[in-house]
Protein backbone atom coordinates (compact mmCIF):
# COMPACT_ATOMS: atom_id res chain seq x y z
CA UNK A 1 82.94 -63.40 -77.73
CA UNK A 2 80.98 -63.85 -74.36
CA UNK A 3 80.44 -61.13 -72.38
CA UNK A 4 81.75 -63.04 -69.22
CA UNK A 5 85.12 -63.83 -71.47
CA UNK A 6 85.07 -59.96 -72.42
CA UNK A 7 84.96 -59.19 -68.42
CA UNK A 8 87.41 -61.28 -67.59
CA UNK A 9 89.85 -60.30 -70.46
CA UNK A 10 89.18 -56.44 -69.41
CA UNK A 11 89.91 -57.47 -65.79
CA UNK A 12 93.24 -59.25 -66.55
CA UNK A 13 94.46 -56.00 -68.79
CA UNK A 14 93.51 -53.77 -65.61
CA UNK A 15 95.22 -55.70 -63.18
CA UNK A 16 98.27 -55.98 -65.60
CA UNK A 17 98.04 -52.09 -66.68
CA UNK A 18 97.93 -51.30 -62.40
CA UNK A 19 101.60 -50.85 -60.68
CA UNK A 20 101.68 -52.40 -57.22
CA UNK A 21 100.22 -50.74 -54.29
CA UNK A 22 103.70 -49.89 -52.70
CA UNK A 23 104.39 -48.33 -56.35
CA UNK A 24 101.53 -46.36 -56.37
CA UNK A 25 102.51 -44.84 -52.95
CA UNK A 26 105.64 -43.88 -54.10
CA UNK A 27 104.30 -42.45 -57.20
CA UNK A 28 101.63 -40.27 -54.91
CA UNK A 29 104.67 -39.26 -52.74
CA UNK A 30 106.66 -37.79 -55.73
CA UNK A 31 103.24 -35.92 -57.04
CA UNK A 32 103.05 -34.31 -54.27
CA UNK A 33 106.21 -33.27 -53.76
CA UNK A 34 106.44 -31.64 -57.23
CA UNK A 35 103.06 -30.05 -56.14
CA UNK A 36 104.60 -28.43 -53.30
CA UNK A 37 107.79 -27.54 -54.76
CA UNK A 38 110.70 -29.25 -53.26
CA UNK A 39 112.93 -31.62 -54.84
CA UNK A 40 113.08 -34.74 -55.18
CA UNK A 41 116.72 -35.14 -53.72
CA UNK A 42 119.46 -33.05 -53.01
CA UNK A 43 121.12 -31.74 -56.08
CA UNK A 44 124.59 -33.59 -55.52
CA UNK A 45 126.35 -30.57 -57.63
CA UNK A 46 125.04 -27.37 -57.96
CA UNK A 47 126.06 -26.80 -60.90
CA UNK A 48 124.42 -29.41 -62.82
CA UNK A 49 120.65 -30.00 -63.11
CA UNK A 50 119.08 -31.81 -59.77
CA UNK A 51 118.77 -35.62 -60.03
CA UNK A 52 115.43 -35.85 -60.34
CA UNK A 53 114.77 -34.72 -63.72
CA UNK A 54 117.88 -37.04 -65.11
CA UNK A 55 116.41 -40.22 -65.42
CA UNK A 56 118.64 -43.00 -62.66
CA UNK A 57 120.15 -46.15 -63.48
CA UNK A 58 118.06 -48.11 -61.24
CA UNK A 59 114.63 -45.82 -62.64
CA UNK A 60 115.37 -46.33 -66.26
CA UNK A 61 116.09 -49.81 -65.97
CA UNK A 62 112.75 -50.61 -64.15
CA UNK A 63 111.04 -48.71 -66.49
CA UNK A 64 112.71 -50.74 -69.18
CA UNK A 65 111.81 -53.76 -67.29
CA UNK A 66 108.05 -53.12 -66.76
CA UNK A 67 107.96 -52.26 -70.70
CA UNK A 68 109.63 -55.57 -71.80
CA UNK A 69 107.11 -57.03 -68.87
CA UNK A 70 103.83 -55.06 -70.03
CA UNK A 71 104.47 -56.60 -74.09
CA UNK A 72 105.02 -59.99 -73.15
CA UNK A 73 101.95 -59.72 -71.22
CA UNK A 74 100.32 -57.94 -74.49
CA UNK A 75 101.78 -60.94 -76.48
CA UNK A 76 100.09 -63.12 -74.41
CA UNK A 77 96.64 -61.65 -74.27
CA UNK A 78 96.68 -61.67 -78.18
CA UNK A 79 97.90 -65.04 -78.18
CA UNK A 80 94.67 -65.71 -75.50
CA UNK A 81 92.40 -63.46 -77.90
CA UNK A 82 93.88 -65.17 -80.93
CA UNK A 83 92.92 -68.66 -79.20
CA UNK A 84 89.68 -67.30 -77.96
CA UNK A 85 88.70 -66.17 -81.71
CA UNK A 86 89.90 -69.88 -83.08
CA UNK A 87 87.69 -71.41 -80.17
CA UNK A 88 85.35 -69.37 -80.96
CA UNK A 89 84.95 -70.49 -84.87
CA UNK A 90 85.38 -73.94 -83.75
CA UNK A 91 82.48 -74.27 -81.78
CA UNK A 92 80.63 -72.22 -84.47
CA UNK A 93 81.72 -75.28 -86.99
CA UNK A 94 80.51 -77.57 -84.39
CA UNK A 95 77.58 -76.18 -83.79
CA UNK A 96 76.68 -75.80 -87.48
CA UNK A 97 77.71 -79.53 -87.46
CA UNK A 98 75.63 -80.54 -84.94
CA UNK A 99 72.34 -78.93 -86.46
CA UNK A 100 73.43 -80.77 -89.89
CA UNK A 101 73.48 -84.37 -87.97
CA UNK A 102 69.95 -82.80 -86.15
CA UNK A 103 68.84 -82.59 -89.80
CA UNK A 104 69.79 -86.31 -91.01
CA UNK A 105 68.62 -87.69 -87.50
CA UNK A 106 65.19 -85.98 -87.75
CA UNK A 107 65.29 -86.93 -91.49
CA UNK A 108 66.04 -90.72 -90.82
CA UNK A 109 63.49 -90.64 -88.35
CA UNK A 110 61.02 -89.83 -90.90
CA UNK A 111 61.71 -92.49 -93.35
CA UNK A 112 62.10 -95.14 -91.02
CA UNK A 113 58.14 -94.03 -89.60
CA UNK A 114 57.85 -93.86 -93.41
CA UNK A 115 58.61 -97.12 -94.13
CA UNK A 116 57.19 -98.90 -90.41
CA UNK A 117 54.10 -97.08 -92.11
CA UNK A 118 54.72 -98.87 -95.68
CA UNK A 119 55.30 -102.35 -93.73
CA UNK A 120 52.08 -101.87 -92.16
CA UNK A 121 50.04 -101.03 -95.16
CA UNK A 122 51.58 -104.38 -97.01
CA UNK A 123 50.84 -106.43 -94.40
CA UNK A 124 47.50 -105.09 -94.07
CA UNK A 125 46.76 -105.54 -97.57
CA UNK A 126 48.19 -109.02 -97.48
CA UNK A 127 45.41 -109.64 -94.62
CA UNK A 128 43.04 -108.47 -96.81
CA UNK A 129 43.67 -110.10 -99.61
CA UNK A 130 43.91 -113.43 -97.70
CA UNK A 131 40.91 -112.86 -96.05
CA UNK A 132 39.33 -112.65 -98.88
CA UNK A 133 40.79 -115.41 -100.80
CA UNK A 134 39.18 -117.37 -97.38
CA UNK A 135 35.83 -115.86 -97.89
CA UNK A 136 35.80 -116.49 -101.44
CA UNK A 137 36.60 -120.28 -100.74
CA UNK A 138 34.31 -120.45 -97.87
CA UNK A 139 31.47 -118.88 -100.51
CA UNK A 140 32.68 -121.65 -103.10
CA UNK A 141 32.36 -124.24 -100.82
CA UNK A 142 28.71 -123.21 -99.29
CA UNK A 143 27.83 -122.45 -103.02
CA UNK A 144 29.03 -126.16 -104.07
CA UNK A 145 27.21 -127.64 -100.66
CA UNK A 146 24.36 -125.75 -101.93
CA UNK A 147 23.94 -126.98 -105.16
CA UNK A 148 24.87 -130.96 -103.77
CA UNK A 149 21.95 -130.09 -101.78
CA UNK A 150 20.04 -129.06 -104.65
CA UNK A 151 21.23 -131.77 -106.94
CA UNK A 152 20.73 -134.69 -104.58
CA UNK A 153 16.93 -134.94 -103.94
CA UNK A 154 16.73 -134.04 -108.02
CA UNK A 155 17.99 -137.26 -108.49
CA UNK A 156 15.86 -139.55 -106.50
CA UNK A 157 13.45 -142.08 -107.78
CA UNK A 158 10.56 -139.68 -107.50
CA UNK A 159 12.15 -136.77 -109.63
CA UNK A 160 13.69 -139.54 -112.21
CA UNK A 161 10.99 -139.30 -114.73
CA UNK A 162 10.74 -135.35 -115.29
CA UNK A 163 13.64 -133.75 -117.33
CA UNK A 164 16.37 -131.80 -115.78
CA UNK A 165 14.90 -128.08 -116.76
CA UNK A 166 11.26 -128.66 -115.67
CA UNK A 167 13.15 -129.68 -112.34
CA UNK A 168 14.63 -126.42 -112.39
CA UNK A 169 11.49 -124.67 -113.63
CA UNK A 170 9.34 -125.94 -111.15
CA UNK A 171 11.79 -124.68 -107.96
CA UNK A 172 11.90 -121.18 -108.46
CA UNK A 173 15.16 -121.49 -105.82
CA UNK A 174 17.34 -123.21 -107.86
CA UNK A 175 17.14 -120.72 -110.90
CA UNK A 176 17.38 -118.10 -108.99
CA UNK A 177 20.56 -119.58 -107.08
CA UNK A 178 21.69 -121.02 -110.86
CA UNK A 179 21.15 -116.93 -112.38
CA UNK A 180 23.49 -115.88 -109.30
CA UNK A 181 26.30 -118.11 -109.80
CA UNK A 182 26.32 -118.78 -113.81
């Protein structure tokens, strides 16, 4: 329970348990009279006890009334603790509830940076891989170029009497380029 609820509920049974100031005056009035001595009222037969220490109609019935009065407002401050100590649990639950869902949000967070991560290393791998198929190509084509360029002044009228392999003998280039790519 809060402490500001506890204060308040503490207040409202103080102001309930306190009779009203006119009451309280009254009250005082009799103390003091039974302090001093003198009765409360005449004794209307002397033969009887005075009227003061038999309880009056009108007395006994407020008193009656303030008791019926003071448990229906005890009623109703259990029925206000009662619905304090439900709220109480309920935001309890809620708040257990809302630390859960905390939880799963902080959780889902974490696999969808998880899996933003996982995009990102597929499609950088995807690059790669394409990049490389590209440099591969470009290689295959410079290689081929290469070897056209090679090829083509082998075959002219000049070079048509020696054999292929003393071509290839005699420019050290070309074996070393045919080594490389064989």
């Amino acid at each position: 329970m809060r402490a500001s609820v506890k204060v308040w509920l503490q207040e409202q049974r103080r102001r309930r348990n306190t009779l009203p100031p006119e009451e309280e005056a009254r009250i005082q009035r009799i103390k003091d009279r039974l302090r001093i001595g003198s009765p409360l009222c005449e004794p209307y037969d002397s033969h009887t006890e005075s009227s003061w220490r038999k309880p009056t109609p009108v007395s006994s019935a407020t008193a009656e009334s303030l008791l019926q009065h003071n448990a229906v407002l005890l009623s109703r401050l259990e029925d206000v603790e009662e619905a304090l100590r439900h709220s109480e649990k309920e935001r309890q639950r809620l708040r257990t509830q809302l630390l859960q869902a905390s939880d799963e949000n902080r959780r889902c967070a974490m696999q969808l940076i998880q899996l933003a991560l996982d995009t990102r290393r597929g499609e950088l791998l995807l690059e790669e891989q394409l990049f490389r198929e590209r440099l591969l190509r470009h290689e295959s084509e410079k290689r081929q170029k290469f070897l056209w360029e090679l090829d083509h002044p082998l075959r002219s009228d000049s070079c048509a009497h020696a054999s292929h392999n003393e071509r290839l003998q005699s420019n050290p280039r070309v074996s070393l380029s045919k080594q490389f790519y064989a």
